[in-house]
Protein backbone atom coordinates (compact mmCIF):
# COMPACT_ATOMS: atom_id res chain seq x y z
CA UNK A 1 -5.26 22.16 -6.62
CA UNK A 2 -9.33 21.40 -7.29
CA UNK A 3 -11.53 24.09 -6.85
CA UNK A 4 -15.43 23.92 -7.01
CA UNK A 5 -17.46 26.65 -8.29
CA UNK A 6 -20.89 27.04 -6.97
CA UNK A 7 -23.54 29.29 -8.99
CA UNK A 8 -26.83 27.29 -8.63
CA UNK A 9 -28.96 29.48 -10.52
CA UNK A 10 -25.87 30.21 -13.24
CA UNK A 11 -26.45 34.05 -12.16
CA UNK A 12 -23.33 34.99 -13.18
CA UNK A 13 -22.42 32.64 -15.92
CA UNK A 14 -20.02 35.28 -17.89
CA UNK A 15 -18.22 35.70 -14.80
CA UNK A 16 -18.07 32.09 -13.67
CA UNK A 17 -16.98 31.14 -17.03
CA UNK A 18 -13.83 33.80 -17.35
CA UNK A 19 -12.71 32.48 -13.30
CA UNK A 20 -12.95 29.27 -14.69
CA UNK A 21 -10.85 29.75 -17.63
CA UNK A 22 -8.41 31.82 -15.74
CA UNK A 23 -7.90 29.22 -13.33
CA UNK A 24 -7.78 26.14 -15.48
CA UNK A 25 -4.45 28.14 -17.12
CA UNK A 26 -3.21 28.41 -13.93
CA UNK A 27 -2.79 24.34 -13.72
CA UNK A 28 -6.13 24.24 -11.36
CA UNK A 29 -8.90 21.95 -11.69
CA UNK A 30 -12.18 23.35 -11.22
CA UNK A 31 -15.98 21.83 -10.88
CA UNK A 32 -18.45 24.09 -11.91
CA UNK A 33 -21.98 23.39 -10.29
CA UNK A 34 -24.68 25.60 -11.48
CA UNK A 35 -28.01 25.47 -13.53
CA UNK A 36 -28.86 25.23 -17.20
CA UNK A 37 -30.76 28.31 -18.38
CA UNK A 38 -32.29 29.37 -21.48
CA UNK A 39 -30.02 33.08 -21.31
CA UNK A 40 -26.16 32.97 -21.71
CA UNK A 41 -26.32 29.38 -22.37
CA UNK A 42 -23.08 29.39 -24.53
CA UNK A 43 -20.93 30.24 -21.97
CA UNK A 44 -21.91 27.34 -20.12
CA UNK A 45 -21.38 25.21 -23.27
CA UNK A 46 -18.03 27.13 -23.74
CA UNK A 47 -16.69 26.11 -20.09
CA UNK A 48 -17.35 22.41 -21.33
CA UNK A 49 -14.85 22.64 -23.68
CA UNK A 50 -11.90 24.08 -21.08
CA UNK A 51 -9.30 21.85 -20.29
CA UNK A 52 -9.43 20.67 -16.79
CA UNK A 53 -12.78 22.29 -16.09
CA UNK A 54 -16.19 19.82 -15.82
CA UNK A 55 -19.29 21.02 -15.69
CA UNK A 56 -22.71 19.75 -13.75
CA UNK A 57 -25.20 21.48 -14.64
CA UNK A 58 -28.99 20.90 -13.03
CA UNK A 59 -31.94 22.73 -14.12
CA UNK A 60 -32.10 25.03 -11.14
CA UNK A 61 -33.17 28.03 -12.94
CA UNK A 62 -36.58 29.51 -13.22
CA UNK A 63 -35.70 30.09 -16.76
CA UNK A 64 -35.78 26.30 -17.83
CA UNK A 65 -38.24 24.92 -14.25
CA UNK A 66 -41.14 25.99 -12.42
CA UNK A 67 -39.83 26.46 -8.86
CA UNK A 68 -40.42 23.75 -7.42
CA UNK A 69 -38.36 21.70 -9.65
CA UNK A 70 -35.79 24.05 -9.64
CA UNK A 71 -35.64 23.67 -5.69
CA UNK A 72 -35.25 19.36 -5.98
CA UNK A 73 -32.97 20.35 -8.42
CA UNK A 74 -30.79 22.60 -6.18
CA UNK A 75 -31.38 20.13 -3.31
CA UNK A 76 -29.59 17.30 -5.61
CA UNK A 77 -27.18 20.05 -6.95
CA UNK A 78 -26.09 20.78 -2.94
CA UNK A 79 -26.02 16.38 -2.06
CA UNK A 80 -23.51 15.96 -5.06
CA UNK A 81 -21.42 18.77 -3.80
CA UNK A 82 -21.36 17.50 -0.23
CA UNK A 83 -20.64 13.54 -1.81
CA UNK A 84 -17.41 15.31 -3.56
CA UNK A 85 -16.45 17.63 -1.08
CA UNK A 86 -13.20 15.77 0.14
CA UNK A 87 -11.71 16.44 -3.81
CA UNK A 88 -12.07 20.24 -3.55
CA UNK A 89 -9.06 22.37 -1.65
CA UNK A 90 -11.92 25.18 -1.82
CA UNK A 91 -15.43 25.71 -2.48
CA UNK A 92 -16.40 29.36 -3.98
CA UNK A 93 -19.97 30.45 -3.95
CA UNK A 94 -20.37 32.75 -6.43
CA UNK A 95 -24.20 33.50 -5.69
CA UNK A 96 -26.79 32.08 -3.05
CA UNK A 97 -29.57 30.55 -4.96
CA UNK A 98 -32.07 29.41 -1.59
CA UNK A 99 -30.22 29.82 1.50
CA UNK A 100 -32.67 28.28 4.12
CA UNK A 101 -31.32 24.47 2.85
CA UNK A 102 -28.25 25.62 2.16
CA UNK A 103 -26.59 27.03 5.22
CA UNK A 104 -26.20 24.21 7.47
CA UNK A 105 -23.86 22.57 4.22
CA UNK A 106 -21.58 25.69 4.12
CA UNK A 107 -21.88 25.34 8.43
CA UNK A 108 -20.18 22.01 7.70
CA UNK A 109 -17.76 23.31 4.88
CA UNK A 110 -16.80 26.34 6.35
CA UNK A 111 -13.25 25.17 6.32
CA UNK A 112 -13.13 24.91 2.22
CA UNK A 113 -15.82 27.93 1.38
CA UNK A 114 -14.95 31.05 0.22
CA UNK A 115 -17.79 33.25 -0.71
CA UNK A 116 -17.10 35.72 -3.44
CA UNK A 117 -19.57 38.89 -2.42
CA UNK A 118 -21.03 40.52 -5.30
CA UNK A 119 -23.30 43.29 -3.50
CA UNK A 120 -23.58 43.80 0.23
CA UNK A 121 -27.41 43.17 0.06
CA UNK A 122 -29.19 42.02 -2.05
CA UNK A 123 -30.85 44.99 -5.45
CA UNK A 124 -34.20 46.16 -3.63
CA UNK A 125 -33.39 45.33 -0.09
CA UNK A 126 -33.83 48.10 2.24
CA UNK A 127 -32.14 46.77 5.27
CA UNK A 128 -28.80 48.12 6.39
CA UNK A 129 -27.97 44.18 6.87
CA UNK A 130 -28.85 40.83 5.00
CA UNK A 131 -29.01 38.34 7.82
CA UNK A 132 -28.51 35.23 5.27
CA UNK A 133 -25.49 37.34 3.37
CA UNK A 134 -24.13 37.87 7.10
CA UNK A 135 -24.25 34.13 8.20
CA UNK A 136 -22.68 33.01 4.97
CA UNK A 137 -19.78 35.40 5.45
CA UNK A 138 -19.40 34.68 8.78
CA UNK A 139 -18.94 30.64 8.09
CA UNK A 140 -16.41 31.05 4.94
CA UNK A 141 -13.01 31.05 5.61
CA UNK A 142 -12.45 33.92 2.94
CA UNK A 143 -14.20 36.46 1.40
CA UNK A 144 -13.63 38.00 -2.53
CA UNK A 145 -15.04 40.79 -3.55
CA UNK A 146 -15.53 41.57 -6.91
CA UNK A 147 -15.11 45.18 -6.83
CA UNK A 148 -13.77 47.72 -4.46
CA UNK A 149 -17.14 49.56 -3.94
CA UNK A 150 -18.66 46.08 -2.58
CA UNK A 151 -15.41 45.44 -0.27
CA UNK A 152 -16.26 48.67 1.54
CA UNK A 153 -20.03 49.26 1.27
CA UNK A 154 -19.92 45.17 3.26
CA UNK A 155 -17.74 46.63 5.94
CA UNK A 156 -19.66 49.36 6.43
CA UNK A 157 -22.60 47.19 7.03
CA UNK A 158 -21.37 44.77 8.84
CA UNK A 159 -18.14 45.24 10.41
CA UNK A 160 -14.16 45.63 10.14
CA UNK A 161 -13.90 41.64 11.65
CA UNK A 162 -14.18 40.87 8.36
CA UNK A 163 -11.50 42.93 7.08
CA UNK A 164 -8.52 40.50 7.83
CA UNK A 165 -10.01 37.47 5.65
CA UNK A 166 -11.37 39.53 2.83
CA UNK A 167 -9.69 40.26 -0.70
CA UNK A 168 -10.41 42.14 -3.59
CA UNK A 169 -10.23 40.79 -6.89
CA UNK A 170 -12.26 42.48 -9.27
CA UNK A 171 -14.50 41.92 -12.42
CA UNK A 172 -12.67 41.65 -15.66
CA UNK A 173 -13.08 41.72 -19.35
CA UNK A 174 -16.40 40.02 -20.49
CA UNK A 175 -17.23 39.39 -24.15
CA UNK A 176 -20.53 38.53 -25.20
CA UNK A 177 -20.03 35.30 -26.71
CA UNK A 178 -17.01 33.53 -25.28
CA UNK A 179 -13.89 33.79 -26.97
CA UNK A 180 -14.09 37.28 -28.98
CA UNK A 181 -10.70 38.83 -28.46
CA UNK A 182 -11.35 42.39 -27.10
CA UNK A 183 -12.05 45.23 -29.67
CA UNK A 184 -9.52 47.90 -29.62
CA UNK A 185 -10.79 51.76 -28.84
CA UNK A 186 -10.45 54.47 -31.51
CA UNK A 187 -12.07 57.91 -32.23
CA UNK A 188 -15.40 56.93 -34.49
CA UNK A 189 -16.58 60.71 -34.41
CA UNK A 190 -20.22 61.76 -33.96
CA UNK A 191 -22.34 59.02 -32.28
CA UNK A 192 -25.60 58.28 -33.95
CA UNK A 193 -27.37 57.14 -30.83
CA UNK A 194 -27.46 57.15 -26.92
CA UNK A 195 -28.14 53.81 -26.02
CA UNK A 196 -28.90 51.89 -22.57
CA UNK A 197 -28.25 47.96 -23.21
CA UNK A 198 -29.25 45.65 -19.90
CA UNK A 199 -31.82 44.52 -18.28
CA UNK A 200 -34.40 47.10 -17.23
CA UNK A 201 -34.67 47.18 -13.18
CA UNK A 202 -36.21 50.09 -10.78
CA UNK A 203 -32.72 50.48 -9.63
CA UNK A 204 -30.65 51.24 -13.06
CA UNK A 205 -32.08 54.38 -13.34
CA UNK A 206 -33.58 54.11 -16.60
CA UNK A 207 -36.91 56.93 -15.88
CA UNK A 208 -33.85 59.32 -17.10
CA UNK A 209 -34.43 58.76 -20.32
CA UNK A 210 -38.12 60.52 -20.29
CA UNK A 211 -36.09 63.59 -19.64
CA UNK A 212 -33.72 63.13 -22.04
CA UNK A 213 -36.30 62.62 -24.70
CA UNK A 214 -38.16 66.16 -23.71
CA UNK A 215 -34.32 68.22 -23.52
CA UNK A 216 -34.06 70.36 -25.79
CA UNK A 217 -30.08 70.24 -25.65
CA UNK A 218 -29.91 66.70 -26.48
CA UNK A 219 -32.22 67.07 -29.69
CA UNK A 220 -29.45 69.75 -30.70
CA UNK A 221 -26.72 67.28 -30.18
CA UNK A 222 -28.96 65.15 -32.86
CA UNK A 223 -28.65 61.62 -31.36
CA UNK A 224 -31.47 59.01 -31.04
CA UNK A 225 -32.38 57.28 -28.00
CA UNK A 226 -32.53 53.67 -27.46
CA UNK A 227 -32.95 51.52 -24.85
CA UNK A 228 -32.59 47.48 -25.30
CA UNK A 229 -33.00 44.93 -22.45
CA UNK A 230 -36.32 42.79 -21.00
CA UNK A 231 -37.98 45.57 -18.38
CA UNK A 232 -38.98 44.59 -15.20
CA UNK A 233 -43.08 44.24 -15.06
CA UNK A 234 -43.45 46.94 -12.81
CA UNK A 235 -41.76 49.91 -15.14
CA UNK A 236 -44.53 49.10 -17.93
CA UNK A 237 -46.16 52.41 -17.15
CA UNK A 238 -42.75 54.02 -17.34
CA UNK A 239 -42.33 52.09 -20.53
CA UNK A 240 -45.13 53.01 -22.28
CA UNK A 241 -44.45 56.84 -21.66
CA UNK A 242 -41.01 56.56 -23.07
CA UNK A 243 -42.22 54.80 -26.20
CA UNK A 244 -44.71 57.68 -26.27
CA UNK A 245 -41.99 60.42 -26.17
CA UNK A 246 -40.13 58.68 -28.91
CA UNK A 247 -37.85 56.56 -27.72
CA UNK A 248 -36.67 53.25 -29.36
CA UNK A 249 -37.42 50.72 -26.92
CA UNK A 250 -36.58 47.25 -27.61
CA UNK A 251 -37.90 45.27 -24.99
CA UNK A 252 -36.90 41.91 -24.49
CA UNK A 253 -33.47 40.02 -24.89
CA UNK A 254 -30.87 40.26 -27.31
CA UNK A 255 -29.60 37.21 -28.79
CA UNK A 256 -26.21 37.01 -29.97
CA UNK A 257 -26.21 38.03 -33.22
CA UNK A 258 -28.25 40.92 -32.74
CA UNK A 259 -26.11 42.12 -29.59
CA UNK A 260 -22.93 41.99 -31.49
CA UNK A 261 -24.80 44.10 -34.37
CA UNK A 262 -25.57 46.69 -31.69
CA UNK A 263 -22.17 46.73 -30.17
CA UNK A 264 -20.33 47.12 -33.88
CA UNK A 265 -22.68 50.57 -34.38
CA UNK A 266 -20.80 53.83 -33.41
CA UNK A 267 -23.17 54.66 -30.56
CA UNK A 268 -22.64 55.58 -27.08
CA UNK A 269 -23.97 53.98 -24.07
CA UNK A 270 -25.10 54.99 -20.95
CA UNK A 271 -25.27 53.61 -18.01
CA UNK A 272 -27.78 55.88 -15.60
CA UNK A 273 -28.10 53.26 -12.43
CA UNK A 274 -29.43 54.91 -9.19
CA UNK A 275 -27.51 52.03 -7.69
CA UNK A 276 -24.80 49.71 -8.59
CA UNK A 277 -21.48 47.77 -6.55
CA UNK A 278 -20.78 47.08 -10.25
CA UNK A 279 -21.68 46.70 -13.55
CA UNK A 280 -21.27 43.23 -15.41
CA UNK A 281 -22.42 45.47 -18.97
CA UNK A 282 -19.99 47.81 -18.36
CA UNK A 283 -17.03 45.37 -18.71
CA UNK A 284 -18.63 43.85 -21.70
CA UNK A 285 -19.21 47.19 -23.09
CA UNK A 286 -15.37 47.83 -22.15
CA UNK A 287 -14.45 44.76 -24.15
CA UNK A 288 -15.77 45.57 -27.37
CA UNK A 289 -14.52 49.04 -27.42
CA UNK A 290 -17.25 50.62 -27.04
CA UNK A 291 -17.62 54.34 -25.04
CA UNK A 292 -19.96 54.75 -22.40
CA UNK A 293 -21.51 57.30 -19.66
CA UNK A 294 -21.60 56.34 -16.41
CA UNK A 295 -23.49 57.96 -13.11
CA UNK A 296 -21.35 58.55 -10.41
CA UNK A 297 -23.05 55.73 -8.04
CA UNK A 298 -21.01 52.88 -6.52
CA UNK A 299 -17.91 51.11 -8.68
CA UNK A 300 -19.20 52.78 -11.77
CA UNK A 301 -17.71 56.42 -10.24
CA UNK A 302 -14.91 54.44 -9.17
CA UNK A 303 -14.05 52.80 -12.45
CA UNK A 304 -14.21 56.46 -14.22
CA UNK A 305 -11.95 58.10 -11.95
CA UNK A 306 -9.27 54.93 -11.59
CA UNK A 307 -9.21 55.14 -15.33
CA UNK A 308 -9.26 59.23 -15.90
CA UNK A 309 -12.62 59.46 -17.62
CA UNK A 310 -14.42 61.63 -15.45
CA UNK A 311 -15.25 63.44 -18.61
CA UNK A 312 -17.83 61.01 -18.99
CA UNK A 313 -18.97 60.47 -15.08
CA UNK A 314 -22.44 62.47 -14.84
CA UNK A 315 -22.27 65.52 -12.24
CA UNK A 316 -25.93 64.67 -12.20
CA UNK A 317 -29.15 62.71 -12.68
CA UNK A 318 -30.41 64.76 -15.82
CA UNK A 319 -30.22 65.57 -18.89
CA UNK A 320 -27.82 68.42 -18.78
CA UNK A 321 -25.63 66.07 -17.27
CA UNK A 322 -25.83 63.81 -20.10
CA UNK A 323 -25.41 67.06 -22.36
CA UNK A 324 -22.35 67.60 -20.56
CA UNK A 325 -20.61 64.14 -21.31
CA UNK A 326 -21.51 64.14 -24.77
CA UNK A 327 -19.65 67.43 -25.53
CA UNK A 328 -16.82 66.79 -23.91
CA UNK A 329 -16.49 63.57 -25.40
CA UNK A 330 -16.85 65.32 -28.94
CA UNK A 331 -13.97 68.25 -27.65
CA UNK A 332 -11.29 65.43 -26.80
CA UNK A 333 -12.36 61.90 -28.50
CA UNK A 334 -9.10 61.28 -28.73
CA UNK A 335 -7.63 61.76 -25.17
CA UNK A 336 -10.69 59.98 -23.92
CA UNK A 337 -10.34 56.83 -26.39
CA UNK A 338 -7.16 56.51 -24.81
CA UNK A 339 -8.07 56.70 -21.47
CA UNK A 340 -10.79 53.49 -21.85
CA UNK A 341 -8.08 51.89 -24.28
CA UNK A 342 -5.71 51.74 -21.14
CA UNK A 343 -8.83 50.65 -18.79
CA UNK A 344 -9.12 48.04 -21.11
CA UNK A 345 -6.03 46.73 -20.90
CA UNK A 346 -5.68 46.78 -17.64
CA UNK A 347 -9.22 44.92 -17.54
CA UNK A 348 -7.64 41.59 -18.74
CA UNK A 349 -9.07 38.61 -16.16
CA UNK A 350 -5.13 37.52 -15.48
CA UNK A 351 -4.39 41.15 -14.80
CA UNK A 352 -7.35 41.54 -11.82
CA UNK A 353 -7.21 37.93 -10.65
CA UNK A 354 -3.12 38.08 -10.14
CA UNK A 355 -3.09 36.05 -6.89
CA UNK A 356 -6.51 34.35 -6.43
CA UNK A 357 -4.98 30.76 -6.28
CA UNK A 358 -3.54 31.98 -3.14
CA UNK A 359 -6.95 32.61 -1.86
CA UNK A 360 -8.30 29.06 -2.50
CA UNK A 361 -4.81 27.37 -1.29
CA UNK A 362 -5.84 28.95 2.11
CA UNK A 363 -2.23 31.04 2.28
């Protein structure tokens, strides 16, 4: 079996790297079509080095080309798919990178594509439906979904005809820099910091942490606050008044080396998203054992109760809430170490991709 994978922008390079790896020891070729980028680069150097995985890269990304490059680039990207298309038994696109030239090539591939749904609609889009997210679906023979949040939050939207060629097969383990074997969990005692690691978007909730910073009751629980991850240009007022209350605020993005320094400190993380079908930092915060707070929005509530950590799920948006989590975490480290120790293992990509060959075999 030959399988291309399709991420022009390289969106979800962490993700597209782990399929790819789980597939290739499976027996199955893959093709990996997607965009260099100046972020997450290694993993795309990693997947080079797979065994019966080849990359083609094209600088599709506004990261590395001004748009209009990036759109000749995805144009030539899309031709050299099309030119191979008779080698591949299936055709997954992971993420739509400019779907006005795209959809009349998945029109005439809809018998190889499967399109793996990451979030009903697009972050930000206030429609109940995305027309371009609808025709794709509509044209691929299958449809993944990577968690089980996004499976029904896209049939609420748009319909149980889609039910019968959809699957779930959701996000696994996802280490910073490919090839780290997972850090085990164990009790570590007081935390030294409540941290928020990502990027820093209107929807991930992160105007909590001006209330945390003026509680009272988390001063008395005497952690820091610290918040790492480029912020989206219009939170710089929001910015600037967290800095003023105090807060660390590191804002830009972490390389390597200083990620896996944050990730070896014995903090907790947070989470706080007003909005989320999932959470690629929560599976690499998962991976390297680390303990983290979640709202109770989309897969992240889901995750907590499928794994028994509801301690940690906030009841609420504040910082009572957040209070809340922190002392029960400190009354039963233990139980709840245990409880993300067995999410973890169960988190293993060959454990939550069992049967995805089947999928691109067309069974």
């Amino acid at each position: 079996m030959k399988v291309a994978i399709v991420d022009g922008g390289s969106f979800v390079l962490p993700t597209d790297y782990q399929l790819a790896k789980v597939l290739a020891e499976q027996g199955i070729e893959v093709d990996f079509f997607g965009s260099r980028t100046r972020y997450n680069g290694e993993f795309l150097a990693a997947m080079k080095t797979l065994p019966g995985v080849v990359v083609r890269e094209y600088s599709v990304s506004g990261s590395v080309a001004p748009r209009w490059r990036g759109v000749v680039a995805y144009g030539r990207l899309l031709v050299d798919l099309w030119r191979g298309r008779r080698r591949y038994d299936a055709i997954d696109l992971q993420f739509s990178a400019w779907w006005p030239i795209e959809l009349p090539l998945w029109w005439a591939l809809r018998k190889r594509l499967v399109y793996t749904v990451h979030n009903a609609v697009p972050h930000g889009f206030a429609g109940r439906r995305h027309a371009p997210t609808e025709r794709i679906a509509r044209l691929a023979r299958s449809l993944v979904f990577v968690s089980r949040f996004s499976h029904e939050d896209f049939m609420a939207r748009y319909g149980e005809a889609f039910r019968a060629r959809s699957q779930v097969f959701t996000l696994g383990l996802s280490p910073v820099v490919p090839g780290l074997a997972p850090v085990p969990y164990a009790p570590a005692g007081r935390p030294e910091a409540l941290v928020y690691w990502s990027t820093v978007k209107p929807y991930k909730g992160i105007e909590l942490f001006a209330e945390l910073a003026r509680s009272p009751r988390i001063r008395a629980l005497g952690v820091g606050l610290e918040i790492y991850g480029a912020w989206a240009p219009e939170l710089k007022d929001l910015r600037d008044e967290i800095v003023a209350l105090g807060v660390r605020v590191d804002d830009g993005f972490l390389d390597a080396s200083r990620l896996l320094q944050l990730l070896s400190r014995n903090v907790v993380f947070i989470l706080p998203y007003r909005e989320a079908t999932q959470s690629g930092a929560l599976f690499s915060l998962l991976h390297h054992g680390r303990v983290f707070i979640c709202a109770d929005v989309g897969d992240l509530g889901d995750f907590m109760r499928r794994f028994g950590l509801e301690a940690l799920l906030m009841k609420a948006r504040s910082a009572d809430a957040v209070a809340a989590c922190l002392e029960r975490l400190a009354a039963d480290e233990d139980g709840i170490a245990r409880a993300f120790q067995a999410a973890q293992d169960a988190s293993a990509w060959t454990r939550t991709t069992a049967g995805i060959a089947a999928v691109y075999a067309g069974a």
